[in-house]
Protein backbone atom coordinates (compact mmCIF):
# COMPACT_ATOMS: atom_id res chain seq x y z
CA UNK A 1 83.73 104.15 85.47
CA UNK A 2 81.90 107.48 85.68
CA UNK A 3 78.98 106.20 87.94
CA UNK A 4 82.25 105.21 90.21
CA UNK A 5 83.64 108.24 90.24
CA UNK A 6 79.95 110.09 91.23
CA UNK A 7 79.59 107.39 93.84
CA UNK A 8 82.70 107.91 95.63
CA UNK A 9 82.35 112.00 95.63
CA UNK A 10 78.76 111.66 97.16
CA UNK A 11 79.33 108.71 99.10
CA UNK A 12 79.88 109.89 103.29
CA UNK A 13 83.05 107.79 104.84
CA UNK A 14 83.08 107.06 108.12
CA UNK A 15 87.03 107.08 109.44
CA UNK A 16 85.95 103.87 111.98
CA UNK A 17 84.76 101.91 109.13
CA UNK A 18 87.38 103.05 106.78
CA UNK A 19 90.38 101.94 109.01
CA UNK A 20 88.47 98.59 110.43
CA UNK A 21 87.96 98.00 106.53
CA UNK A 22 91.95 98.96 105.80
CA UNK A 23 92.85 96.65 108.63
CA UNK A 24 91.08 93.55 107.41
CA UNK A 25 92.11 94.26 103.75
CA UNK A 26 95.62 94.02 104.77
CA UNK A 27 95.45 90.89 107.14
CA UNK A 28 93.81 89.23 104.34
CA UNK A 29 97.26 89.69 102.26
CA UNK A 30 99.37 89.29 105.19
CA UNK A 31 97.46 85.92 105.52
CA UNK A 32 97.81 85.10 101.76
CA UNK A 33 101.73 85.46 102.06
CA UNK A 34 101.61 83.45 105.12
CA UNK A 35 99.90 80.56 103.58
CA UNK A 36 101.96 81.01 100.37
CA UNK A 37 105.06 80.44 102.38
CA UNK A 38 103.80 77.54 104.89
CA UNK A 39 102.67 75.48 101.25
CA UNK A 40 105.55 76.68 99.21
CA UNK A 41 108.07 73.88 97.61
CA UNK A 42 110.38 76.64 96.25
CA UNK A 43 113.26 77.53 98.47
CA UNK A 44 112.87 81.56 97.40
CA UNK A 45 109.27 81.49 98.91
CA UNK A 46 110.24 79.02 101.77
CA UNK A 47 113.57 80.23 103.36
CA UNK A 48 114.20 83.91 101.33
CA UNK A 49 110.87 85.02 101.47
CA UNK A 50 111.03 86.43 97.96
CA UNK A 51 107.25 86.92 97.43
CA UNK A 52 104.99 89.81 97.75
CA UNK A 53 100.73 89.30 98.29
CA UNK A 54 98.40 92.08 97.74
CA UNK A 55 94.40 92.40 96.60
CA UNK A 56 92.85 94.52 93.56
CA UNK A 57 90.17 95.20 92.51
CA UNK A 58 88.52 94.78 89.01
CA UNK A 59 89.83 97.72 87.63
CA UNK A 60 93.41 96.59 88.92
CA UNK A 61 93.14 99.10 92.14
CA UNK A 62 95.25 98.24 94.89
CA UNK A 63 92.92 97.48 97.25
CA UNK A 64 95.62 96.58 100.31
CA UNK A 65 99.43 95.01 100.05
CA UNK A 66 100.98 92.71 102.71
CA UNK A 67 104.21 93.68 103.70
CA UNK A 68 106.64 90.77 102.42
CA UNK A 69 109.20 91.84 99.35
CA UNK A 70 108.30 95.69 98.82
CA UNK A 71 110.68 95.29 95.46
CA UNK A 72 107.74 93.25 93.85
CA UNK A 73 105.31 95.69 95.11
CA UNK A 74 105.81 98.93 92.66
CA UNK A 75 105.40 97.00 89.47
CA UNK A 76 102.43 94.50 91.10
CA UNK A 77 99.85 96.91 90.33
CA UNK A 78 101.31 97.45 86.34
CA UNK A 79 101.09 94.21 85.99
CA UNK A 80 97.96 93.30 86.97
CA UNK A 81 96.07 95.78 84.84
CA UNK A 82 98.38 94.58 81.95
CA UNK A 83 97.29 90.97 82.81
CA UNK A 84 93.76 92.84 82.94
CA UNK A 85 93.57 94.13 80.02
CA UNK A 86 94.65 90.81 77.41
């Protein structure tokens, strides 16, 4: 973790690259919820909608979250470092 922490102080960021990166991070979950729904069998992902998608990374970072249910969304990143860390 601290050779992630000097990396990201030193490291230049280009505001292009960040937002084309941002964009594609989010279309990816936006895509995930979309196939989740076209596949689903359950009637609260099919017709309600009652999912959320979103990508970490191995630390349990959100990396980007699609915007389906935002009520899953504040504890999604709790529990994926919990799942994580057993």
């Amino acid at each position: 973790m601290r050779w992630r922490k000097h990396f990201a102080i030193n490291m230049r960021r280009d505001p292009i690259e960040l937002e084309i990166f941002k964009n594609i991070y989010h279309s990816i979950a936006e895509e995930m919820g979309a196939a989740l729904r076209r596949t689903a069998f359950s009637p609260n992902i099919k017709e309600r909608r009652d999912y959320s998608c979103a990508i970490f990374d191995s630390q349990g970072e959100v990396i980007a979250m699609g915007d389906h249910m935002p009520v899953h969304l504040g504890s999604m990143p709790m529990s994926v470092r919990a799942a994580i860390e057993s």
